[in-house]
PDB file of N, CA and C in Angstrom:
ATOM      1  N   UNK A   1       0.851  -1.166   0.000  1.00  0.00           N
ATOM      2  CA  UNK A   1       0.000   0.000   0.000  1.00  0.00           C
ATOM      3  C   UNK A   1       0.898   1.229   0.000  1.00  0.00           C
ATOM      4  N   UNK A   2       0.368   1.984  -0.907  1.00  0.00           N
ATOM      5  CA  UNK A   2       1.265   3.567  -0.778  1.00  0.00           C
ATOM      6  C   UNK A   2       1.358   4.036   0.166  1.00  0.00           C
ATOM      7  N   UNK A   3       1.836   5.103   1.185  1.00  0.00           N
ATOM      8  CA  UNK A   3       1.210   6.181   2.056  1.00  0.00           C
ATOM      9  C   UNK A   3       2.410   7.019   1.929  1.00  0.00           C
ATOM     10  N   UNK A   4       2.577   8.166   2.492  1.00  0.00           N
ATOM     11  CA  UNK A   4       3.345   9.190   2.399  1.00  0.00           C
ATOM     12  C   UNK A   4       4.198   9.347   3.350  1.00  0.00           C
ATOM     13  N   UNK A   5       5.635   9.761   2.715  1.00  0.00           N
ATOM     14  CA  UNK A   5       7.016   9.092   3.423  1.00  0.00           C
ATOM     15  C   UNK A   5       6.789  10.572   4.421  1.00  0.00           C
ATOM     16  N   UNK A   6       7.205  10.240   5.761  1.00  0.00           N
ATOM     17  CA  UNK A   6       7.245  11.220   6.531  1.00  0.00           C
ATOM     18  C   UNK A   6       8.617  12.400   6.653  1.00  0.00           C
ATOM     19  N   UNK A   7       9.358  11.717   5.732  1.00  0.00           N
ATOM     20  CA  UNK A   7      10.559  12.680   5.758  1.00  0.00           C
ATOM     21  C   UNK A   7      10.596  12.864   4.759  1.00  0.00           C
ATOM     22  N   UNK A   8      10.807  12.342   3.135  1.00  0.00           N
ATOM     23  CA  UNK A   8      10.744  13.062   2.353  1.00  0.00           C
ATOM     24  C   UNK A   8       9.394  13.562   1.102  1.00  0.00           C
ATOM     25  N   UNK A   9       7.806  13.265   2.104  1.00  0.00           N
ATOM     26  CA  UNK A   9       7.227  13.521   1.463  1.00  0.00           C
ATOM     27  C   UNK A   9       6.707  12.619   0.262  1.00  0.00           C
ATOM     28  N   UNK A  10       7.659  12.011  -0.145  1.00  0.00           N
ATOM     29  CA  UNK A  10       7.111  11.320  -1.543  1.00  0.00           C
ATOM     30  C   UNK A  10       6.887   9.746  -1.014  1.00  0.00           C
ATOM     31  N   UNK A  11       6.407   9.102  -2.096  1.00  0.00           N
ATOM     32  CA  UNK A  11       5.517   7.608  -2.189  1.00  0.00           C
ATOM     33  C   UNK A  11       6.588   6.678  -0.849  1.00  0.00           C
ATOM     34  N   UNK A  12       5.730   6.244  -0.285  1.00  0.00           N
ATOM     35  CA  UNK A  12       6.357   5.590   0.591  1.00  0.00           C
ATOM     36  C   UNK A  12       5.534   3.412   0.313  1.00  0.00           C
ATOM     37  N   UNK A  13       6.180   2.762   0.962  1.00  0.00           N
ATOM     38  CA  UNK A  13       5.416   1.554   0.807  1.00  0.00           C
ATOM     39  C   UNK A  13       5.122   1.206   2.252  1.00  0.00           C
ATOM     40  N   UNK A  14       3.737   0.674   2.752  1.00  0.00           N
ATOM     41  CA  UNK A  14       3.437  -0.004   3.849  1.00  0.00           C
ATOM     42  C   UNK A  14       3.430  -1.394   4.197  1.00  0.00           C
ATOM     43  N   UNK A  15       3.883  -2.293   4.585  1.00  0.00           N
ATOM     44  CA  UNK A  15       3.869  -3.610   4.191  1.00  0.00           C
ATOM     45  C   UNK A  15       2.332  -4.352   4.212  1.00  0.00           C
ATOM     46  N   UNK A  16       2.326  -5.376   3.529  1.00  0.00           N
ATOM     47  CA  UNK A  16       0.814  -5.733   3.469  1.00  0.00           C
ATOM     48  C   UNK A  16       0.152  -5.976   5.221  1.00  0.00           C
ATOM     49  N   UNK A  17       1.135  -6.646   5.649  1.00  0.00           N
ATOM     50  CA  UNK A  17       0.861  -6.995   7.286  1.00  0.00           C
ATOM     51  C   UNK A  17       1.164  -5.481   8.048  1.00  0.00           C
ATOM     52  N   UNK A  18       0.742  -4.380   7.648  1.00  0.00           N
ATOM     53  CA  UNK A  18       1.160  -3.377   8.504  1.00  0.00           C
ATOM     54  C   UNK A  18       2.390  -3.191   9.547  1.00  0.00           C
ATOM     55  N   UNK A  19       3.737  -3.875   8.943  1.00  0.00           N
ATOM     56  CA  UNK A  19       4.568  -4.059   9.917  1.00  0.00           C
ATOM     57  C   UNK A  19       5.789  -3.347   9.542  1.00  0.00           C
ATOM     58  N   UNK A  20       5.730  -2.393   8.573  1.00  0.00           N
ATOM     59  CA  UNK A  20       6.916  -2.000   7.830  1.00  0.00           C
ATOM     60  C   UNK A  20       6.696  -0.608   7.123  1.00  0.00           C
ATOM     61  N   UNK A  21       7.294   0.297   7.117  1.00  0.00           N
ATOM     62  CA  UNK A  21       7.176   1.228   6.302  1.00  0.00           C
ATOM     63  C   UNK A  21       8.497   1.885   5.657  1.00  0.00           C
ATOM     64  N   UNK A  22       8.739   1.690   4.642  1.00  0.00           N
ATOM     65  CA  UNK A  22       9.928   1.763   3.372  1.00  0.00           C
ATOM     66  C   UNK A  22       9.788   2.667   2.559  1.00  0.00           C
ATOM     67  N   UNK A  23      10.902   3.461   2.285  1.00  0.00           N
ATOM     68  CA  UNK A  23      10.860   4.673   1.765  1.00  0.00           C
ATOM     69  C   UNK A  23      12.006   4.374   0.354  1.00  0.00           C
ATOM     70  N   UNK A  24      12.204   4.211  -0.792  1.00  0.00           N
ATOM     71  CA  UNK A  24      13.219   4.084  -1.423  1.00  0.00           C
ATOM     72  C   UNK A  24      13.689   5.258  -1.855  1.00  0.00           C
ATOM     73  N   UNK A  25      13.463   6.339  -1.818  1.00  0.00           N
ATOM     74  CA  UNK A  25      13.449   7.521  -2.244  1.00  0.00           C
ATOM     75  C   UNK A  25      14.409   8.215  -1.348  1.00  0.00           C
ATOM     76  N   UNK A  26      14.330   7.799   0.482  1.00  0.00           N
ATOM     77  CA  UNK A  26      15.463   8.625   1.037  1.00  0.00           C
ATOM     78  C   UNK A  26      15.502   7.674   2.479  1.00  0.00           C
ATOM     79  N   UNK A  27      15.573   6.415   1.982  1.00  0.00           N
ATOM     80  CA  UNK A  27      16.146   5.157   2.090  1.00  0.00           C
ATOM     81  C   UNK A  27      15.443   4.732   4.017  1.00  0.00           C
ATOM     82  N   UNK A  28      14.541   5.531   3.738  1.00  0.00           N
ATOM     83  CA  UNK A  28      13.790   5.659   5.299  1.00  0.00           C
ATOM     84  C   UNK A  28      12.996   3.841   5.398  1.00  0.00           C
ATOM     85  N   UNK A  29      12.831   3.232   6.974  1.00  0.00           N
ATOM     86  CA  UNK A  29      12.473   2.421   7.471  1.00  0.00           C
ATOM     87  C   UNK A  29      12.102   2.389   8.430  1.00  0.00           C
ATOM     88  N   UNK A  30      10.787   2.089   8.968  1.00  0.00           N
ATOM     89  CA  UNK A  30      10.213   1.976  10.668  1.00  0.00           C
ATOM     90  C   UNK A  30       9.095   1.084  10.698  1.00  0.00           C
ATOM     91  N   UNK A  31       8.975   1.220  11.665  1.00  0.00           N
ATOM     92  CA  UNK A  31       7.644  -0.176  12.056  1.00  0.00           C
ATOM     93  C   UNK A  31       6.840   1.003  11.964  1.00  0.00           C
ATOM     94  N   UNK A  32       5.555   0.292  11.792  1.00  0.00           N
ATOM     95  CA  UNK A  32       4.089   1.085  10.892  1.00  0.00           C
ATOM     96  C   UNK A  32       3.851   2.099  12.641  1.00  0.00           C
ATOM     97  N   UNK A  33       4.255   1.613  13.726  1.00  0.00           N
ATOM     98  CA  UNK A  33       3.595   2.081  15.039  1.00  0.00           C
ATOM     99  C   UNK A  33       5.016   3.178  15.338  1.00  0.00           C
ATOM    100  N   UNK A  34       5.974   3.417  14.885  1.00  0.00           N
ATOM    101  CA  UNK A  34       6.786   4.843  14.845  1.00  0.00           C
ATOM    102  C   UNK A  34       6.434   5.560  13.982  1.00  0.00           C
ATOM    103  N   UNK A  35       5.808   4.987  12.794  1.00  0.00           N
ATOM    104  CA  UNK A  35       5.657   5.674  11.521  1.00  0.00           C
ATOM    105  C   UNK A  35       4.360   6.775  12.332  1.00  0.00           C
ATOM    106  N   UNK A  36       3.100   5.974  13.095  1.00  0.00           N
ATOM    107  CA  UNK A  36       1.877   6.459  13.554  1.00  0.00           C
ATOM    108  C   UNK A  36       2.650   7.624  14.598  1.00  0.00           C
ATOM    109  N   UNK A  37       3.492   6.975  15.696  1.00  0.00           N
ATOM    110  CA  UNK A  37       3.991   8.215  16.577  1.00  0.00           C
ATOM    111  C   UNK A  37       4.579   9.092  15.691  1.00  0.00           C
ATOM    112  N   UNK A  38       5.444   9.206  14.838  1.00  0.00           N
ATOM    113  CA  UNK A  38       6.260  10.364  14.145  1.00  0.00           C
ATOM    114  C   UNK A  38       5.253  11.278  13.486  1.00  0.00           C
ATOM    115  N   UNK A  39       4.364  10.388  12.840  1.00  0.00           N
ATOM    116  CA  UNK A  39       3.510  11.515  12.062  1.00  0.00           C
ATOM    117  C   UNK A  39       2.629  12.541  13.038  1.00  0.00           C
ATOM    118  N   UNK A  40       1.758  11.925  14.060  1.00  0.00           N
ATOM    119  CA  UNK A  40       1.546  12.593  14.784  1.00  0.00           C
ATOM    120  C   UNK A  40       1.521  13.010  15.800  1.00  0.00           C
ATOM    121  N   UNK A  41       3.260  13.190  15.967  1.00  0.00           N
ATOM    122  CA  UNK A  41       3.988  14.496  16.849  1.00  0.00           C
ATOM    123  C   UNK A  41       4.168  15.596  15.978  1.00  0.00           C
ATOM    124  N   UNK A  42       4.484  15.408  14.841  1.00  0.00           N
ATOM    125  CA  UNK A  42       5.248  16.250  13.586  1.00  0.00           C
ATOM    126  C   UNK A  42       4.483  17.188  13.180  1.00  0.00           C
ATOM    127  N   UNK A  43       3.045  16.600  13.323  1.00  0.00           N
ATOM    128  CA  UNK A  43       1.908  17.447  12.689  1.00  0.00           C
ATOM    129  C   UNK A  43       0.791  17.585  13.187  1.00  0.00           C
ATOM    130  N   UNK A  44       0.039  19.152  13.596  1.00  0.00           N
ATOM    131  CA  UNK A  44      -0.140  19.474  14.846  1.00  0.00           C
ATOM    132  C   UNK A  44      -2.052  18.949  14.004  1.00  0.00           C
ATOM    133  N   UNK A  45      -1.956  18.846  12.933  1.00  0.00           N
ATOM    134  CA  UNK A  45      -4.131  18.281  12.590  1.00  0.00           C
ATOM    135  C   UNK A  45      -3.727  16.897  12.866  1.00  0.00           C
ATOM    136  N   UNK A  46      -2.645  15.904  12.755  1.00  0.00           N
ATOM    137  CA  UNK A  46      -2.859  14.652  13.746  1.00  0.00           C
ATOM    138  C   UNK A  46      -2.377  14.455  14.908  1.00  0.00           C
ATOM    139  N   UNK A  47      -2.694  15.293  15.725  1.00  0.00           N
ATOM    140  CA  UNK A  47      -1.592  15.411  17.118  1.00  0.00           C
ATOM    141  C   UNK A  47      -2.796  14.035  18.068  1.00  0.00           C
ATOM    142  N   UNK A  48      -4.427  14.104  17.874  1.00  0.00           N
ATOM    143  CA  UNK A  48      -4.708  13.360  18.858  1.00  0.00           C
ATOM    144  C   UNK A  48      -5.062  12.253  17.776  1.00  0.00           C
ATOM    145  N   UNK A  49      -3.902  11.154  17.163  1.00  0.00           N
ATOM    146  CA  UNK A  49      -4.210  10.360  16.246  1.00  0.00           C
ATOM    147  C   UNK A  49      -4.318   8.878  17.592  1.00  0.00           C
ATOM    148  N   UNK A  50      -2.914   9.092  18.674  1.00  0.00           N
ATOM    149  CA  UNK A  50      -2.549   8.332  19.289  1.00  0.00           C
ATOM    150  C   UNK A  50      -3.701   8.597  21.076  1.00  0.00           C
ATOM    151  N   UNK A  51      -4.120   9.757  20.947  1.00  0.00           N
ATOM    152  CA  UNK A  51      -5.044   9.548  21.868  1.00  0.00           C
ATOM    153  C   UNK A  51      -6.569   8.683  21.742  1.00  0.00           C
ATOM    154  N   UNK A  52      -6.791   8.714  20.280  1.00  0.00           N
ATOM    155  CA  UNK A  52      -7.920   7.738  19.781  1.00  0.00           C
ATOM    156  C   UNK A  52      -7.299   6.599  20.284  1.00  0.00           C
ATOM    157  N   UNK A  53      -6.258   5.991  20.438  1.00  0.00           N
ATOM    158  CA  UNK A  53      -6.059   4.765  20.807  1.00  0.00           C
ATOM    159  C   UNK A  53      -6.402   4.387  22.027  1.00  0.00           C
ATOM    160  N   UNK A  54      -5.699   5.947  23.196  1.00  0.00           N
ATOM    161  CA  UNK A  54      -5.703   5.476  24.448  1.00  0.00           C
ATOM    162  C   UNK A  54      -7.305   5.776  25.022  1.00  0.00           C
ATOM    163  N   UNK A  55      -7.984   6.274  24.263  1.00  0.00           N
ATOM    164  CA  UNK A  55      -8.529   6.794  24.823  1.00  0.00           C
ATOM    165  C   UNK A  55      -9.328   8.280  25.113  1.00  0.00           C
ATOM    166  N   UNK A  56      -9.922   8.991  26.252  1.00  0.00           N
ATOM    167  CA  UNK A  56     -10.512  10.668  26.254  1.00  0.00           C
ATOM    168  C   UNK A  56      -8.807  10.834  25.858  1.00  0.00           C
ATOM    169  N   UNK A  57      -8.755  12.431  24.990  1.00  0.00           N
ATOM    170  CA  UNK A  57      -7.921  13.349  24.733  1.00  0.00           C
ATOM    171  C   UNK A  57      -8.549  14.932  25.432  1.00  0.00           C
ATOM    172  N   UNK A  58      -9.238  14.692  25.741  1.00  0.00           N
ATOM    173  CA  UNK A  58      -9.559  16.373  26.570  1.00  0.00           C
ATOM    174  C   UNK A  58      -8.463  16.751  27.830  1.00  0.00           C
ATOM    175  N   UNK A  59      -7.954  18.003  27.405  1.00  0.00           N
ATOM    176  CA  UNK A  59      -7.034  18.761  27.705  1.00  0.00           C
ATOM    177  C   UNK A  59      -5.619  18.263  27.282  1.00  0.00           C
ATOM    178  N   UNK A  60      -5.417  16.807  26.338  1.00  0.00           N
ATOM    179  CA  UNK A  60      -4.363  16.876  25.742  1.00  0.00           C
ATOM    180  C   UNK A  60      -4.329  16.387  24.258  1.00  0.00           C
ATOM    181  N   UNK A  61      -2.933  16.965  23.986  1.00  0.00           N
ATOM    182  CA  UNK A  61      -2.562  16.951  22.733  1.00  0.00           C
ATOM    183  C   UNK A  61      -2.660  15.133  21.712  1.00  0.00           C
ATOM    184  N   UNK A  62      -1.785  14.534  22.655  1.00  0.00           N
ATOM    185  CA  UNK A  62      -1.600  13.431  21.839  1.00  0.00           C
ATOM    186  C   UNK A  62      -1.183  12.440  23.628  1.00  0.00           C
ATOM    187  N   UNK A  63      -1.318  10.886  22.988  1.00  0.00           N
ATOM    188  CA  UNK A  63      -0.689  10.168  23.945  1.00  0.00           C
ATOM    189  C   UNK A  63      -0.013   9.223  23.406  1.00  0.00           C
ATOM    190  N   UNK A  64       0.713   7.889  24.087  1.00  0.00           N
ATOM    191  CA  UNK A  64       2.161   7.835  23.602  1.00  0.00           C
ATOM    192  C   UNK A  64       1.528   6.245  23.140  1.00  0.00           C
ATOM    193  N   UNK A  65       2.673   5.505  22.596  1.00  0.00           N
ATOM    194  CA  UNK A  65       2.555   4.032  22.508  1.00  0.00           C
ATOM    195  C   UNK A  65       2.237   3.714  23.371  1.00  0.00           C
ATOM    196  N   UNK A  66       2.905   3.561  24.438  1.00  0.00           N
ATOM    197  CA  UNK A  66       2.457   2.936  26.018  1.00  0.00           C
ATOM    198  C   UNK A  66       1.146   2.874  26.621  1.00  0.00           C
ATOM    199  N   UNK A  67       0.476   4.239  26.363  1.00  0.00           N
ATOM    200  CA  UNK A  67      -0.891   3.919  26.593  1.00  0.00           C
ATOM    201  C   UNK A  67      -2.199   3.182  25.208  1.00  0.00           C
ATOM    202  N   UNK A  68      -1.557   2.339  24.409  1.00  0.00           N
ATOM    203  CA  UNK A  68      -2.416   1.749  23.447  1.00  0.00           C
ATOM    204  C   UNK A  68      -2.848   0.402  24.338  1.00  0.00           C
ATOM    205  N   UNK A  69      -2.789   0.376  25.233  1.00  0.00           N
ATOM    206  CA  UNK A  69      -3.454  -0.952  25.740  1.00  0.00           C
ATOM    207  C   UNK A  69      -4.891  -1.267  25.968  1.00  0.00           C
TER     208      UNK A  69
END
């Protein structure tokens, strides 16, 4: 699956099992769940991408891996 490389912007690949994200363009690699934290710390319209996981986000921004349980 395509999605968009977080560092250089252009075509990125996701692995079919969501476990990989590959950039050939500027040779970038992370597991799909840094790819989710990086993007939204980086960028303040997905800042509460990781609070949908944990949970209420009222009065904050975003929350971390740790609380996806």
């Amino acid at each position: 699956m395509k999605i968009k490389c977080p560092k250089c912007k252009e075509d990125a690949e996701l692995a079919p099992d969501f476990s990989l994200v590959t950039c050939t363009k500027c040779n970038l690699e992370m597991s799909y769940g840094e790819y989710v934290r990086y993007i939204a710390h980086s960028d303040a319209k997905y800042s509460d991408i990781l609070g949908d996981y944990a949970g209420s986000t009222e009065g904050q921004t975003s929350g971390s891996l740790d609380e996806w349980d």
